[in-house]
C-alpha atoms as a PDB file:
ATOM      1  CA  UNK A   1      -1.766  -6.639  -8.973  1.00  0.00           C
ATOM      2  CA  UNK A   2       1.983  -5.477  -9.514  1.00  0.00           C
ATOM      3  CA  UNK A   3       2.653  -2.379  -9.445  1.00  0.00           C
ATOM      4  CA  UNK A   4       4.650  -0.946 -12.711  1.00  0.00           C
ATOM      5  CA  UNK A   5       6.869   2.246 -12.805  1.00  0.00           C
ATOM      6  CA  UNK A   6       8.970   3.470 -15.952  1.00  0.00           C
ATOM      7  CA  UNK A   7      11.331   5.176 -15.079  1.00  0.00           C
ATOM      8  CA  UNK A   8      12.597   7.592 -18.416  1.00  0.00           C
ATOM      9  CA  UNK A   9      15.674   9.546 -19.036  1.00  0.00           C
ATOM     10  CA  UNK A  10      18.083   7.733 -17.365  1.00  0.00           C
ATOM     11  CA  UNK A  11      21.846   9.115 -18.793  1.00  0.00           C
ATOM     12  CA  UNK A  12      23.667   5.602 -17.424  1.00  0.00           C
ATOM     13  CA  UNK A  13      21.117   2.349 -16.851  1.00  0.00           C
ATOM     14  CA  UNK A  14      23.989   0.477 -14.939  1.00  0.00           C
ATOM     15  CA  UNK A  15      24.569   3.480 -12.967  1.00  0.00           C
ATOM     16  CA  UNK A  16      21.063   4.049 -11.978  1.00  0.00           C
ATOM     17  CA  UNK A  17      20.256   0.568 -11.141  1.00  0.00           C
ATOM     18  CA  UNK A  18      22.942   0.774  -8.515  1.00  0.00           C
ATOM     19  CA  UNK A  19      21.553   3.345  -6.803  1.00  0.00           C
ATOM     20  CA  UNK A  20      18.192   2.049  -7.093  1.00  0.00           C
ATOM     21  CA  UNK A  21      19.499  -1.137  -5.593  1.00  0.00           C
ATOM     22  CA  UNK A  22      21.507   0.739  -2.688  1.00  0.00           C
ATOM     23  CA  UNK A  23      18.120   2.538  -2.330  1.00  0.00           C
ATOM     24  CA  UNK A  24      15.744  -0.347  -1.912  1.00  0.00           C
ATOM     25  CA  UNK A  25      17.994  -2.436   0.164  1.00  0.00           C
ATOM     26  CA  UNK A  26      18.078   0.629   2.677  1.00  0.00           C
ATOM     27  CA  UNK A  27      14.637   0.312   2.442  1.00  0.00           C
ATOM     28  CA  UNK A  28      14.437  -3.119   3.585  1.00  0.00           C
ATOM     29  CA  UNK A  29      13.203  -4.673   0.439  1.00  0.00           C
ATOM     30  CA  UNK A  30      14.409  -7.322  -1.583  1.00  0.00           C
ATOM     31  CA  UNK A  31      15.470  -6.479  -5.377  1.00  0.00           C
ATOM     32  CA  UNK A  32      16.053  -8.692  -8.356  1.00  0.00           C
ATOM     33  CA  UNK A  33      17.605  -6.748 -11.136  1.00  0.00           C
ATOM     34  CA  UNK A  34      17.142  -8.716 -14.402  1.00  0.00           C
ATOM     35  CA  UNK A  35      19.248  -8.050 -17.544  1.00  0.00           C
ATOM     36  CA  UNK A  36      21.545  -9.875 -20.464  1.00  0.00           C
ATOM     37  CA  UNK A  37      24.318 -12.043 -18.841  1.00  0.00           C
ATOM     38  CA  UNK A  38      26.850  -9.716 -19.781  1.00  0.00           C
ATOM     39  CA  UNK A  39      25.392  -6.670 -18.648  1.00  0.00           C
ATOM     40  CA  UNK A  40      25.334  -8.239 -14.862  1.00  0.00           C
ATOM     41  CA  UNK A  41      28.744  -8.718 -14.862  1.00  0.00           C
ATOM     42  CA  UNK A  42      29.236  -5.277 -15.844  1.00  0.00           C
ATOM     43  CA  UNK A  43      26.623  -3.958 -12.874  1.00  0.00           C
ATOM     44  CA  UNK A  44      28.256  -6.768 -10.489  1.00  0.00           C
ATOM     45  CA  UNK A  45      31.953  -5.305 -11.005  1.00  0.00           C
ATOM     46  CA  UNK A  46      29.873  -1.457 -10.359  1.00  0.00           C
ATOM     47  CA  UNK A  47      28.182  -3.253  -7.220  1.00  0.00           C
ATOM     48  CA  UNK A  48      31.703  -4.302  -6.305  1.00  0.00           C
ATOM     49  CA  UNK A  49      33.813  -0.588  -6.827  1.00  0.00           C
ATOM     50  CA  UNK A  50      31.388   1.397  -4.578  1.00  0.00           C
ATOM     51  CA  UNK A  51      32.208   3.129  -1.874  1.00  0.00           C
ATOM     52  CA  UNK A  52      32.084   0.939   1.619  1.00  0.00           C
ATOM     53  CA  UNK A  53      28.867   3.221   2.995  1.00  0.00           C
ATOM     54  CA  UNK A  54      27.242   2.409  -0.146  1.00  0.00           C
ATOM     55  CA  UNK A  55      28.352  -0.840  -0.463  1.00  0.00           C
ATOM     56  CA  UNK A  56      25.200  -3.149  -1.740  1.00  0.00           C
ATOM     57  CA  UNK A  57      24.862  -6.997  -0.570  1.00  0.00           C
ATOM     58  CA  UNK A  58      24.112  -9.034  -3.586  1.00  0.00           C
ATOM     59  CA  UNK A  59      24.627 -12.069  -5.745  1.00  0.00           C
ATOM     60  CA  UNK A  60      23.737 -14.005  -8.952  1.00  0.00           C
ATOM     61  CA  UNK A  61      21.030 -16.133  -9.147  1.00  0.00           C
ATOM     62  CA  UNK A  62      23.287 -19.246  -9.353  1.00  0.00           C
ATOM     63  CA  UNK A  63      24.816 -18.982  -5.807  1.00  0.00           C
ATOM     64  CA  UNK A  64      23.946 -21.091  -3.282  1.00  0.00           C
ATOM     65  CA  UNK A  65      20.855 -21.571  -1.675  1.00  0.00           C
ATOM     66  CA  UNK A  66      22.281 -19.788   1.679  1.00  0.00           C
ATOM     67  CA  UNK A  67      23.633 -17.341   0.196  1.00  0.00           C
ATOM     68  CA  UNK A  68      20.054 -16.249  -1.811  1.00  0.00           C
ATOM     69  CA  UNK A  69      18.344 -16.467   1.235  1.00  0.00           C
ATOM     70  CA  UNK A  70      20.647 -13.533   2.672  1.00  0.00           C
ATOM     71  CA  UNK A  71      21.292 -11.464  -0.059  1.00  0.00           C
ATOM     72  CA  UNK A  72      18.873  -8.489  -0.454  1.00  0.00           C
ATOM     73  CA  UNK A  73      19.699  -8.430  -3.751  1.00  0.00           C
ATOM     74  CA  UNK A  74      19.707 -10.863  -6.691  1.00  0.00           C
ATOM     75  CA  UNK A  75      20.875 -10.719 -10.812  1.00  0.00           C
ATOM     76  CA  UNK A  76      19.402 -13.067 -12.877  1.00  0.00           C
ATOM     77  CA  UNK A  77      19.182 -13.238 -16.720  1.00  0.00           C
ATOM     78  CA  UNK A  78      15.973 -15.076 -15.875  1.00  0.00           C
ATOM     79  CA  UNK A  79      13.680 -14.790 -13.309  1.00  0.00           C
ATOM     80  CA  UNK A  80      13.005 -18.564 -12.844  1.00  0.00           C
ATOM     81  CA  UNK A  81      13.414 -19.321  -9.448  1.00  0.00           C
ATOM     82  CA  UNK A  82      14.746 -16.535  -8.348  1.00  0.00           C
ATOM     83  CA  UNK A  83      14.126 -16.348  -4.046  1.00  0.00           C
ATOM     84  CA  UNK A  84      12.644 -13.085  -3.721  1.00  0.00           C
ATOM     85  CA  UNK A  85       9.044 -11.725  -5.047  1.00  0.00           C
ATOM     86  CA  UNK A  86       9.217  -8.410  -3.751  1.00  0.00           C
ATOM     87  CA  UNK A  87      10.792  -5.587  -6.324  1.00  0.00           C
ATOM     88  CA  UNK A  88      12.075  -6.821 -10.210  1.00  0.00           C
ATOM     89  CA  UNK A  89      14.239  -4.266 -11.820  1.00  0.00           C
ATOM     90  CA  UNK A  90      13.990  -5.062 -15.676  1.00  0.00           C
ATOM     91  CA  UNK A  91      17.248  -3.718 -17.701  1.00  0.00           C
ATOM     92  CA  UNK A  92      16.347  -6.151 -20.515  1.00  0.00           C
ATOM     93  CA  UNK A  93      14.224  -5.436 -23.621  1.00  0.00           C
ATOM     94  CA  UNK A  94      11.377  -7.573 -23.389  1.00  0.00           C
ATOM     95  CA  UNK A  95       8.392  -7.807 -20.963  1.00  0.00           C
ATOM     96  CA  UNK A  96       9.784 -10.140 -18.743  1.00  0.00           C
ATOM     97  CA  UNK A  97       7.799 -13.791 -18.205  1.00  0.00           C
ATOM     98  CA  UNK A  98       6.386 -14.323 -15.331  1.00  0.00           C
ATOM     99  CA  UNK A  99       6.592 -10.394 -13.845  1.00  0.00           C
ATOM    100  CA  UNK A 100       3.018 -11.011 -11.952  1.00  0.00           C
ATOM    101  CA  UNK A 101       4.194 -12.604  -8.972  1.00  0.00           C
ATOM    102  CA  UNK A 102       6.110  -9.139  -8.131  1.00  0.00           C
ATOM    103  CA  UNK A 103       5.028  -6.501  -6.096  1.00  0.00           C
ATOM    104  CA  UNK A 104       6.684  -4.035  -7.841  1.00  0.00           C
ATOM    105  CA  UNK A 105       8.126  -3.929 -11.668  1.00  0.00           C
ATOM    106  CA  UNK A 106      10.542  -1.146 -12.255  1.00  0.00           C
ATOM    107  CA  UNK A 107      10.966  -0.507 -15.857  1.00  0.00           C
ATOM    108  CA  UNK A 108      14.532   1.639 -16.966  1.00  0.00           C
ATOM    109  CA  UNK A 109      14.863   4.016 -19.879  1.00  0.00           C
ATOM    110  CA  UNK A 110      17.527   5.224 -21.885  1.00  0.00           C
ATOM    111  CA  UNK A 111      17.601   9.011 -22.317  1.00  0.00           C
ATOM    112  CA  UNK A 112      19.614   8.505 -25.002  1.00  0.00           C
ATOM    113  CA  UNK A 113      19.512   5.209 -26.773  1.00  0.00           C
ATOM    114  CA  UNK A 114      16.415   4.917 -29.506  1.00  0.00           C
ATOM    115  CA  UNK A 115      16.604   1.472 -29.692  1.00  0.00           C
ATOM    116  CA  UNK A 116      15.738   0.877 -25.790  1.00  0.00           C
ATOM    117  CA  UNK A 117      13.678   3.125 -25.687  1.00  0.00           C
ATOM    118  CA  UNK A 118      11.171   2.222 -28.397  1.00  0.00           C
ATOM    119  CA  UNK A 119      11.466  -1.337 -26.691  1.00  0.00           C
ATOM    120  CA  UNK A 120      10.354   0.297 -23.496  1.00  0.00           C
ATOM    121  CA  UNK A 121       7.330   2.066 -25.788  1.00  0.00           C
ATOM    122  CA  UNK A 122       6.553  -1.981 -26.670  1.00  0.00           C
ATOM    123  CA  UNK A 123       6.573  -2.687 -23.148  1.00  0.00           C
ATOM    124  CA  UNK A 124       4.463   0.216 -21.438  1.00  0.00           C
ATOM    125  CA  UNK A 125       1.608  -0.958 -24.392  1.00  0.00           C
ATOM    126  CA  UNK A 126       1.890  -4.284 -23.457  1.00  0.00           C
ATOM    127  CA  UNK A 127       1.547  -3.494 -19.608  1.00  0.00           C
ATOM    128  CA  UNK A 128      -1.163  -1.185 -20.466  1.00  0.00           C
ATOM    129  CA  UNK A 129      -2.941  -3.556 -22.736  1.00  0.00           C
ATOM    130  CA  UNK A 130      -3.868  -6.015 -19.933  1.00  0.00           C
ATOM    131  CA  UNK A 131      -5.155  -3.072 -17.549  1.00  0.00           C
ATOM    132  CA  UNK A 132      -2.504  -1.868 -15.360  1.00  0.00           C
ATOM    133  CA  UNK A 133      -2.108   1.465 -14.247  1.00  0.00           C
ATOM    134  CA  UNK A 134       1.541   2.624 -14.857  1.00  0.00           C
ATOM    135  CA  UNK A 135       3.405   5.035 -12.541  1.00  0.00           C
ATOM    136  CA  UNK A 136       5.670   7.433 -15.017  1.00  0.00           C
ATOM    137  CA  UNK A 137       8.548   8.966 -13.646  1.00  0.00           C
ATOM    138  CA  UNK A 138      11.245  11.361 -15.528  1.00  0.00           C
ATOM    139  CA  UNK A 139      14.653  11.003 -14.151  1.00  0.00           C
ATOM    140  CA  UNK A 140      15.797  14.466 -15.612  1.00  0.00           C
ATOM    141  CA  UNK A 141      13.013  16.105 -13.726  1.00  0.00           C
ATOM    142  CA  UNK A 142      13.642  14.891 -10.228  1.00  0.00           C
ATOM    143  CA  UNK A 143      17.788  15.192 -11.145  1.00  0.00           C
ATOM    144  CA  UNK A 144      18.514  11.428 -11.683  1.00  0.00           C
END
């Protein structure tokens, strides 16, 4: 069964989800972050302006089939077939289809923005609703 975190309180999504991707391709893991086509751009041109020691491999889900299979990390504004099953990112509003096949579903939260985060309220029910067990972690508290 996947395994669902929320994380809450974050002051700057885009900014978070680049660490988090810097974080889990340290790691070793493979990361698609999913999101509105405009908001990737924005988070690819972030990927792009970050320091060389942080620099993060990654590319959109349209590249070419080589250059999936090497990138760590993927954008897609829709999971379809994207190459990698093993950590999904969600910046979008809605739960996103097909989710399951993930070992890990990382749900992001405004600190400040009502609208996303009743959305993510939407989202933890439906998770909840169909029995999983969600991990709940406050960015504030552990200092972003």
């Amino acid at each position: 069964m996947t395994e669902i975190a929320f994380h809450f309180n974050a002051p700057d999504k885009l900014a978070y989800a680049c660490r988090f991707a810097r974080k889990v391709q340290r790691a070793g893991a493979q990361l698609v972050i999913l999101a509105p086509k405009p908001v990737l751009v924005d988070l690819d041109r972030m990927l792009w302006s970050v320091s060389p020691q942080d620099f993060v491999a990654h590319c959109f889900d349209d590249a070419d089939e080589d250059q999936l299979a090497v990138s760590p990390v993927v954008l897609s504004a829709e999971l379809g077939a994207t190459p990698h099953q093993d950590v999904l990112l969600n910046l979008g509003a809605q739960v996103p289809a097909a989710f399951e096949r993930f070992s890990r579903l990382i749900e992001v939260v405004s600190s400040t923005d009502e609208q996303d985060r009743g959305q993510a309220r939407l989202r933890w029910k439906h998770y909840a609703a169909r029995g999983y067990a969600i991990v709940r972690h406050d960015l504030v508290l552990k200092g972003g």
